[in-house]
PDB file of N, CA and C in Angstrom:
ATOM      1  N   UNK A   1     121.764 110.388 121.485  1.00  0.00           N
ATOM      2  CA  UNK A   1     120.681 110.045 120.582  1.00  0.00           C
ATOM      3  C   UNK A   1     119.798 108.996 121.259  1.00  0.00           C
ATOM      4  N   UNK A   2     118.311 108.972 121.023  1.00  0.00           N
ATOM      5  CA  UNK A   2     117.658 108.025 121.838  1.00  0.00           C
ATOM      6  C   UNK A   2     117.362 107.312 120.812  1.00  0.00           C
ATOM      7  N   UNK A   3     116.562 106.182 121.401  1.00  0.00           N
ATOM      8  CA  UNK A   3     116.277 104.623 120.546  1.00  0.00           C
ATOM      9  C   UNK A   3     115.133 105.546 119.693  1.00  0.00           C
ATOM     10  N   UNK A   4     114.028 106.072 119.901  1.00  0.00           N
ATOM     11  CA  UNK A   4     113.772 106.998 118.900  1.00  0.00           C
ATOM     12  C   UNK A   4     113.884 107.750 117.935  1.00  0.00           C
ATOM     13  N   UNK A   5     115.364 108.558 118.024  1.00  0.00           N
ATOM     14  CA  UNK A   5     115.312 109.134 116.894  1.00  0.00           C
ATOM     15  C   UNK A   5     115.996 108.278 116.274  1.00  0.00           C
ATOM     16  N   UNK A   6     116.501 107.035 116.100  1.00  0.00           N
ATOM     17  CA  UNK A   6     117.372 106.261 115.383  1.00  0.00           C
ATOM     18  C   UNK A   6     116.459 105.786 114.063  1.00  0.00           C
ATOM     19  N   UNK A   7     117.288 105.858 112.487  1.00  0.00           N
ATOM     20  CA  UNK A   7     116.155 106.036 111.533  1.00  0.00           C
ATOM     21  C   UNK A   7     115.710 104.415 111.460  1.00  0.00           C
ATOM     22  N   UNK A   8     114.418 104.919 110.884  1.00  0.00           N
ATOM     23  CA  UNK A   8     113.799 103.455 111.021  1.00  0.00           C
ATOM     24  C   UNK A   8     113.922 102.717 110.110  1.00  0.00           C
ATOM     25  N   UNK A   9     114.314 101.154 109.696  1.00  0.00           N
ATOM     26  CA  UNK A   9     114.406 100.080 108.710  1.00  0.00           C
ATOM     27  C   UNK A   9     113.260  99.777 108.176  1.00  0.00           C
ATOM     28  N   UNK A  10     112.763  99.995 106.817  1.00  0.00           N
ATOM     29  CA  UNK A  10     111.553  99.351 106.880  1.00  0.00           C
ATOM     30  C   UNK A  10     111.519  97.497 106.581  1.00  0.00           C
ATOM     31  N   UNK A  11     110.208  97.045 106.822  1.00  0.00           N
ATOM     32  CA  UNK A  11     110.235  95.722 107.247  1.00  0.00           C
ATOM     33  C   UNK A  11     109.383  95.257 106.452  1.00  0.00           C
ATOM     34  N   UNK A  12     109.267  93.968 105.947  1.00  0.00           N
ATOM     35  CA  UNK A  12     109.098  93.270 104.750  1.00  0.00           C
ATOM     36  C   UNK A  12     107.783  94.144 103.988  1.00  0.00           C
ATOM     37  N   UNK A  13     106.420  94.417 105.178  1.00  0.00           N
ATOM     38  CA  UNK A  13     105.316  94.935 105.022  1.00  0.00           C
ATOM     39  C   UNK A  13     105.323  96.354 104.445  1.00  0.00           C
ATOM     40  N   UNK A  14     106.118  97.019 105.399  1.00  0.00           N
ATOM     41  CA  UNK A  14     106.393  98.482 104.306  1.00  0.00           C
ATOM     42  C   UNK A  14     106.871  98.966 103.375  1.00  0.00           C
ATOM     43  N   UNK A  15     107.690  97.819 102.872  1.00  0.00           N
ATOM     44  CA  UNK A  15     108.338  97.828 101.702  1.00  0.00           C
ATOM     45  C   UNK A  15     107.419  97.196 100.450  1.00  0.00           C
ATOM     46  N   UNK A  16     106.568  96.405 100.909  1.00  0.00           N
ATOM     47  CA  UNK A  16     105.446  95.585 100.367  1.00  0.00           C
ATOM     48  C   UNK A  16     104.304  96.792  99.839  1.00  0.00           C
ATOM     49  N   UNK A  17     104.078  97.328 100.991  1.00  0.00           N
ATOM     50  CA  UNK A  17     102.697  98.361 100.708  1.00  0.00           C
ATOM     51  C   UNK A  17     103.080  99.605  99.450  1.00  0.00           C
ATOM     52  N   UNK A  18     104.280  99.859  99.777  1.00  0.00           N
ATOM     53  CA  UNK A  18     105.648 101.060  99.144  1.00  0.00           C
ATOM     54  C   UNK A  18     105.538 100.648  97.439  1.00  0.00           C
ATOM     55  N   UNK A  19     105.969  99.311  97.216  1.00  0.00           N
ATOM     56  CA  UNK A  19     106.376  98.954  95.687  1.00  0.00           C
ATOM     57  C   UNK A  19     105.010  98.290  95.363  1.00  0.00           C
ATOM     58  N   UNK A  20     104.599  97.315  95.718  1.00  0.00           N
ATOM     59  CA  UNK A  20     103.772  96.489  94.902  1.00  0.00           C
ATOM     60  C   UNK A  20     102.653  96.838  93.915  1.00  0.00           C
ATOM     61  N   UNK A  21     102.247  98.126  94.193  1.00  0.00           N
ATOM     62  CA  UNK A  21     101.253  98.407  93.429  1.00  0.00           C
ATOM     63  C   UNK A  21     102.233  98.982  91.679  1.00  0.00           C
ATOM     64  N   UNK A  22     103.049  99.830  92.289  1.00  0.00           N
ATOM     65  CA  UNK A  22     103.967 100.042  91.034  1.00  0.00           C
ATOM     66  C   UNK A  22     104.945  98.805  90.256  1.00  0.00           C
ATOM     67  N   UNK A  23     105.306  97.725  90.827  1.00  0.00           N
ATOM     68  CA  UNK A  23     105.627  96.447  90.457  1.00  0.00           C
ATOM     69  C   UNK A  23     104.681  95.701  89.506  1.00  0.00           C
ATOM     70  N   UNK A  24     103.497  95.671  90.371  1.00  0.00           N
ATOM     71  CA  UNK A  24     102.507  95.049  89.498  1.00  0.00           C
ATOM     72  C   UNK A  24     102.187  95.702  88.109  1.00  0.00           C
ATOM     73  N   UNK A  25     102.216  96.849  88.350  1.00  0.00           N
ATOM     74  CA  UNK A  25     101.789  97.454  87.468  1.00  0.00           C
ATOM     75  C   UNK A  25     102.240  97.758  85.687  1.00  0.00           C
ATOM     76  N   UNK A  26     103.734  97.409  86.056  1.00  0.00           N
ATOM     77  CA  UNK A  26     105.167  96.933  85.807  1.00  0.00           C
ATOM     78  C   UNK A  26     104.845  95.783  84.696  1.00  0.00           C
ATOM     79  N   UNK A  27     104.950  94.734  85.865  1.00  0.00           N
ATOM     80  CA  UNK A  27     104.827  93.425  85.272  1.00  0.00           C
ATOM     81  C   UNK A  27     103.602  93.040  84.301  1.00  0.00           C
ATOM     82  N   UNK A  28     102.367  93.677  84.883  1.00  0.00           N
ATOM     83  CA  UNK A  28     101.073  93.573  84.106  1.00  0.00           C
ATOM     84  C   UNK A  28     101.579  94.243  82.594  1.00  0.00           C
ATOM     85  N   UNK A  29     101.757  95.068  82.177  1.00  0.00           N
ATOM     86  CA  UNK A  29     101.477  95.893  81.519  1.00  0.00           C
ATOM     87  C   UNK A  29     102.964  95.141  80.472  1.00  0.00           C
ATOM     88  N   UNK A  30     104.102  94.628  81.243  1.00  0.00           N
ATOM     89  CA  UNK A  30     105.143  93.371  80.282  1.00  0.00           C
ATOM     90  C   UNK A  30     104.477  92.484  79.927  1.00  0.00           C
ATOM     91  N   UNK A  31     103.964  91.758  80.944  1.00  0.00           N
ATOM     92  CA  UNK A  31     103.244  90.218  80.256  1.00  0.00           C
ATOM     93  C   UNK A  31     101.917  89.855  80.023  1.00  0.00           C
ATOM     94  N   UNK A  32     101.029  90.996  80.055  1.00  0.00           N
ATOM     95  CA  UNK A  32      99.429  91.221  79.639  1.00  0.00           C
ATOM     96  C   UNK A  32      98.835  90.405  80.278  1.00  0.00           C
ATOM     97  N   UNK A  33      99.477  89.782  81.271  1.00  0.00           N
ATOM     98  CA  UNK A  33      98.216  88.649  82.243  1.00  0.00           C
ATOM     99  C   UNK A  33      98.242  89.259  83.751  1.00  0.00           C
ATOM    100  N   UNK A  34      97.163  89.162  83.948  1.00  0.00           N
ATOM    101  CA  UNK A  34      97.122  89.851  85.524  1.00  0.00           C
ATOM    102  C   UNK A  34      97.793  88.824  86.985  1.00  0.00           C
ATOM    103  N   UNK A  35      97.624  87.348  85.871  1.00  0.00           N
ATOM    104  CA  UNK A  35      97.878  86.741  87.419  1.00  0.00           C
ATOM    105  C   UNK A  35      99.301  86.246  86.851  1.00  0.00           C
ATOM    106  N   UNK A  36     100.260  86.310  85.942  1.00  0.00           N
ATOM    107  CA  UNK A  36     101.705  86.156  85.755  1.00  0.00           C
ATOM    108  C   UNK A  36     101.974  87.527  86.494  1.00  0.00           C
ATOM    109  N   UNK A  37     101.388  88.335  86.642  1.00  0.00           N
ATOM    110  CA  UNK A  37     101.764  90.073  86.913  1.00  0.00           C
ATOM    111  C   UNK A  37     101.891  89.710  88.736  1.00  0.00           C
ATOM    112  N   UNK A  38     100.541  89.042  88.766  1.00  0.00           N
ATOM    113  CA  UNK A  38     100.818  88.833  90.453  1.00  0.00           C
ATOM    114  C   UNK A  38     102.047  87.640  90.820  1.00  0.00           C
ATOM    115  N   UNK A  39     102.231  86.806  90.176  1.00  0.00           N
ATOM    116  CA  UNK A  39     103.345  85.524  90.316  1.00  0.00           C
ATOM    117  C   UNK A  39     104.399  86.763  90.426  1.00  0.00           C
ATOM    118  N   UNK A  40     104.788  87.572  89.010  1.00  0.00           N
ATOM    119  CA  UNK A  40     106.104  88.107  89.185  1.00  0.00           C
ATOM    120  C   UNK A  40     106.644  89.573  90.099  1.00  0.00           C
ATOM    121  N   UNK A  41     105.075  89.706  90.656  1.00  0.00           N
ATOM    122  CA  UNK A  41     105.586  90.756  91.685  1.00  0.00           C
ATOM    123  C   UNK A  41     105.842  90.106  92.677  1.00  0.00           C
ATOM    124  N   UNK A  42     105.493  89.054  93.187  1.00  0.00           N
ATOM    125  CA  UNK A  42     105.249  88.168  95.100  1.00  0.00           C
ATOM    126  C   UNK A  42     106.800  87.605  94.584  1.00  0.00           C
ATOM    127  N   UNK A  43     107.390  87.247  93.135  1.00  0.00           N
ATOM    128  CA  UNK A  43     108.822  86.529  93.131  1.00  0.00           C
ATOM    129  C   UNK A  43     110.007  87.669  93.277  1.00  0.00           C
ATOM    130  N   UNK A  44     109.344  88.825  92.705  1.00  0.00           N
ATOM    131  CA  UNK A  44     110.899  89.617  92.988  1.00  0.00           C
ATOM    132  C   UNK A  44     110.819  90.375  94.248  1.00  0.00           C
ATOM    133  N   UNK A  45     109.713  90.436  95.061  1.00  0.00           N
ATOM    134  CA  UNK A  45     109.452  91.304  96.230  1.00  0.00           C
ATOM    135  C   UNK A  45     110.182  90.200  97.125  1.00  0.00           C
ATOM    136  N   UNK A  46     109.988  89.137  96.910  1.00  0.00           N
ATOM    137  CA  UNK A  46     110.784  88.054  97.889  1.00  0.00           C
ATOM    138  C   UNK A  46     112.290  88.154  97.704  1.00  0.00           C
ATOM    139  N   UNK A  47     112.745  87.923  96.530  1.00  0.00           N
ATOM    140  CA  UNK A  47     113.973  87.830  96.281  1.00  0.00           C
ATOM    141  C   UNK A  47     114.606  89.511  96.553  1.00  0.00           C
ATOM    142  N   UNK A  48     114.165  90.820  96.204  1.00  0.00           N
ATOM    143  CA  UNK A  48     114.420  91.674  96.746  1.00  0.00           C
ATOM    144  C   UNK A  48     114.971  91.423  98.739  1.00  0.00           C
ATOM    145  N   UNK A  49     113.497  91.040  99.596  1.00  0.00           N
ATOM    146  CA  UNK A  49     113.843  90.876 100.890  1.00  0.00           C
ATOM    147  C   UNK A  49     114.937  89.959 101.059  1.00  0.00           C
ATOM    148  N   UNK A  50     114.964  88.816 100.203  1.00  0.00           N
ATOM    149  CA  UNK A  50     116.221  87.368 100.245  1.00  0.00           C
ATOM    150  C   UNK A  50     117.700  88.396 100.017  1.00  0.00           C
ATOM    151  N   UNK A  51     117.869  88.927  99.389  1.00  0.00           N
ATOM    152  CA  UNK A  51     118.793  90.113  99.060  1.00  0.00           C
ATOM    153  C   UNK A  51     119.479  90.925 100.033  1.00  0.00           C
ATOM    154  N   UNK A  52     118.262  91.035 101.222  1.00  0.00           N
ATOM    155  CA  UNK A  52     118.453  91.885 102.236  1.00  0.00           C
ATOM    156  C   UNK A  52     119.202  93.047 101.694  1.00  0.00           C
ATOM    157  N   UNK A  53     120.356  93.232 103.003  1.00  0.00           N
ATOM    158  CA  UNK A  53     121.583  94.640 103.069  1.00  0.00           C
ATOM    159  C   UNK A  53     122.023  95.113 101.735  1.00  0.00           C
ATOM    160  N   UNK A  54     122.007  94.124 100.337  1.00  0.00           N
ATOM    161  CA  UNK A  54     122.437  94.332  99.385  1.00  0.00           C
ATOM    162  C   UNK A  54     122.192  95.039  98.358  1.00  0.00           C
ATOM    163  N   UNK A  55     120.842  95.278  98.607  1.00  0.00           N
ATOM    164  CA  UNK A  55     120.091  96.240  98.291  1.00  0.00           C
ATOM    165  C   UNK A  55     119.862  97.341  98.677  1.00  0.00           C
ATOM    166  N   UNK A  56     120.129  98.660  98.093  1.00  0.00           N
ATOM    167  CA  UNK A  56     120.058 100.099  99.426  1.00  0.00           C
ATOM    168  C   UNK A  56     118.776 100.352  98.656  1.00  0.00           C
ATOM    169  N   UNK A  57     118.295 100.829 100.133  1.00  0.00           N
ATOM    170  CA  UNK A  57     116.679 101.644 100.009  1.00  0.00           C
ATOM    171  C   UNK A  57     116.528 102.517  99.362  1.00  0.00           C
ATOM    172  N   UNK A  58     117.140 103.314  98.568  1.00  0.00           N
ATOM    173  CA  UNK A  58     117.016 104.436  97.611  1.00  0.00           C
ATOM    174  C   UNK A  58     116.668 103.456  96.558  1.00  0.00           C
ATOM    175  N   UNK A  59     117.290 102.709  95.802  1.00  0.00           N
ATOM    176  CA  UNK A  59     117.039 101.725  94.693  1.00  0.00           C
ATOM    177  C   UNK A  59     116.292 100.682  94.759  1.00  0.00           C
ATOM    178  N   UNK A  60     115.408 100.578  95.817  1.00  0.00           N
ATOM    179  CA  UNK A  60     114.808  99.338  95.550  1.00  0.00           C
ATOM    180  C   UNK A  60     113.470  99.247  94.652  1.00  0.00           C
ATOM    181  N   UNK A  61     112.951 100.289  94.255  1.00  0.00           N
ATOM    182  CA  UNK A  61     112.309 100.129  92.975  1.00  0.00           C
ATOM    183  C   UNK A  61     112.627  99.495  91.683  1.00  0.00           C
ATOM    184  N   UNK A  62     114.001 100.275  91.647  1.00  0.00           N
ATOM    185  CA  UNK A  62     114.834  99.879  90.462  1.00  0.00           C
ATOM    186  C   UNK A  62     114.932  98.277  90.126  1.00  0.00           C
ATOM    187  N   UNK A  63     115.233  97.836  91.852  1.00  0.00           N
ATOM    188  CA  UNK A  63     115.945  96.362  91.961  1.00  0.00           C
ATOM    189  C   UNK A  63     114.535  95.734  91.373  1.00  0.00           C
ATOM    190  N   UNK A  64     113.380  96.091  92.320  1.00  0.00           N
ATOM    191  CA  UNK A  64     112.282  95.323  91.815  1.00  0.00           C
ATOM    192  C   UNK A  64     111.970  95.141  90.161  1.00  0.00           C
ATOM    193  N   UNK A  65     112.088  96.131  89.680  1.00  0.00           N
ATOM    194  CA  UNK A  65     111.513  96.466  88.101  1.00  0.00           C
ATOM    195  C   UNK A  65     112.502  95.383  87.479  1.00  0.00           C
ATOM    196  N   UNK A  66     114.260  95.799  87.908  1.00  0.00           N
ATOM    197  CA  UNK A  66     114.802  94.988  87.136  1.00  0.00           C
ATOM    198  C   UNK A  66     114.579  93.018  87.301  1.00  0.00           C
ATOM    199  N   UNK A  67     114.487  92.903  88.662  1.00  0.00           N
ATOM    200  CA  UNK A  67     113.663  91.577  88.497  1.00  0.00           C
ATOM    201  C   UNK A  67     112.920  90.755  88.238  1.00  0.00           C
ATOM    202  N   UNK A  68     111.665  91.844  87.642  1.00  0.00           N
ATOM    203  CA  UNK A  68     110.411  91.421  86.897  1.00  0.00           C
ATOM    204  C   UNK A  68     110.991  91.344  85.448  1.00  0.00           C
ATOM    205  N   UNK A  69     111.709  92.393  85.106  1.00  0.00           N
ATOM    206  CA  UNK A  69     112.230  92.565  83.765  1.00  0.00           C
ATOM    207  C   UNK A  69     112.421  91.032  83.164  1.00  0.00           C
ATOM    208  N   UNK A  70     113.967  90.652  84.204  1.00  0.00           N
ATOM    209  CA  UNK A  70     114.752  89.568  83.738  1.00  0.00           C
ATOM    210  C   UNK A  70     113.684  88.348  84.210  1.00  0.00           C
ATOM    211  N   UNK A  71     112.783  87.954  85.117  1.00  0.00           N
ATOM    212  CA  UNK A  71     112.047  86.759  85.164  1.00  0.00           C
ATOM    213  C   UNK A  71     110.678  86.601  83.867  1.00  0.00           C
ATOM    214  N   UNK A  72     110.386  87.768  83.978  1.00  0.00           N
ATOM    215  CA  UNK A  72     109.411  87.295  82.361  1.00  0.00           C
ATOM    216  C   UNK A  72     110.342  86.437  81.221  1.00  0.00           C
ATOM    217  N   UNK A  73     110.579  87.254  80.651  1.00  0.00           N
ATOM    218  CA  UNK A  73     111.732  86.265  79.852  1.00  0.00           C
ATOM    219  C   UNK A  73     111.995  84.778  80.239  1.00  0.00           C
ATOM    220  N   UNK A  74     112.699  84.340  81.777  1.00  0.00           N
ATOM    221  CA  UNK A  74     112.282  83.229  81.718  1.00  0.00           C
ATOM    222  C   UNK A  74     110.746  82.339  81.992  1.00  0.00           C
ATOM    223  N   UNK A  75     110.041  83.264  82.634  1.00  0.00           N
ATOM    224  CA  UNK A  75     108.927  82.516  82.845  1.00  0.00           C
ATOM    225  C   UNK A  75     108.540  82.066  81.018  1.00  0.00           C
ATOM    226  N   UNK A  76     108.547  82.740  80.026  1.00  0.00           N
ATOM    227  CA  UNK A  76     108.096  82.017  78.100  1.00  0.00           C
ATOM    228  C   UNK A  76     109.440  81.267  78.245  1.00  0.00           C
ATOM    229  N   UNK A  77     110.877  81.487  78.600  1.00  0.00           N
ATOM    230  CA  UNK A  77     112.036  79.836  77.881  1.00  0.00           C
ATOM    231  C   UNK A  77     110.437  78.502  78.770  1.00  0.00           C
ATOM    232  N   UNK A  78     110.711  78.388  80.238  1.00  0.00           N
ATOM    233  CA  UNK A  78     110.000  77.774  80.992  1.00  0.00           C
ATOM    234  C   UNK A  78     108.506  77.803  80.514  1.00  0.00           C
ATOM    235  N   UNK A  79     107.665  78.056  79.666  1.00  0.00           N
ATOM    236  CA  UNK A  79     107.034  77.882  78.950  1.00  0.00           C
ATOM    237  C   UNK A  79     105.569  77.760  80.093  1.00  0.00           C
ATOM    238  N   UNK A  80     105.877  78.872  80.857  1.00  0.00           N
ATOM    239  CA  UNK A  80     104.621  79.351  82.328  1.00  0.00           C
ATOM    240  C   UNK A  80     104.079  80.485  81.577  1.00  0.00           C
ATOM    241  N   UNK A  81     104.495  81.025  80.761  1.00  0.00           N
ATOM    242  CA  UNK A  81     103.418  82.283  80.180  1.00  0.00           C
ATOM    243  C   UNK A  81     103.519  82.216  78.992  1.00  0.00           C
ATOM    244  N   UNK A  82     102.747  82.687  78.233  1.00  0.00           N
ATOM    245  CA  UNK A  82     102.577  82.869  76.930  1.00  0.00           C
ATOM    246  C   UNK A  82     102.700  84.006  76.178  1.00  0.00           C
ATOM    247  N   UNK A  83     103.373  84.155  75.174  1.00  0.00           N
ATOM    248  CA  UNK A  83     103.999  85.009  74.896  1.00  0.00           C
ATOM    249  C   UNK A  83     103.211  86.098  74.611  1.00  0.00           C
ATOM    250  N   UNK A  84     103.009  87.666  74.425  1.00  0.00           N
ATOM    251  CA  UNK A  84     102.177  88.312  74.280  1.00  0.00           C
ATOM    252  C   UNK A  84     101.837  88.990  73.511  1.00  0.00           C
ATOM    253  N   UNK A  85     100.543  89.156  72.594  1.00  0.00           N
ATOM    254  CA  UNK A  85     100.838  89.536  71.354  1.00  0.00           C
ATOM    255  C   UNK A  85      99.485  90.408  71.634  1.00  0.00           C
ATOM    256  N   UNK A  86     100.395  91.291  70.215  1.00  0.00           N
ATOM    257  CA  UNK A  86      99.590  92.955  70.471  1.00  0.00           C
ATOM    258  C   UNK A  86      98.995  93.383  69.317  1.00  0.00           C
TER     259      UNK A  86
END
């Protein structure tokens, strides 16, 4: 097998370009503010990469969504967003 066909890892950027638009989109549409939407995609896209190996690449959508999920919630205890009313 050559250093070529060996499959490729993607790296912080392609994984970045891959989720974020569906993350955001995510988060916007939980906490009705566009720029809590941008705070909580740049916090779980990090903590996703902080995660590294632990995370398998088939699920890392999942991982992301569920991280936005559980940080809204605290971003209103922490009293950084406001709660959203419809």
């Amino acid at each position: 097998m050559e250093m070529d066909d060996a499959p490729r890892i993607p790296g912080f950027a392609d994984l970045y370009r891959e989720h974020a638009r569906a993350v955001y989109r995510f988060a916007l549409a939980l906490a009705g503010d566009g720029a809590l939407a941008e705070d909580l995609t740049a916090e779980a896209i990090l903590r996703m990469w902080q995660a590294g190996e632990r995370v398998r690449l088939a699920t890392v959508r999942a991982y992301l969504l569920a991280i936005v999920r559980n940080l809204y919630p605290h971003e209103l205890r922490v009293g950084l967003a406001a709660p959203r009313r419809l």
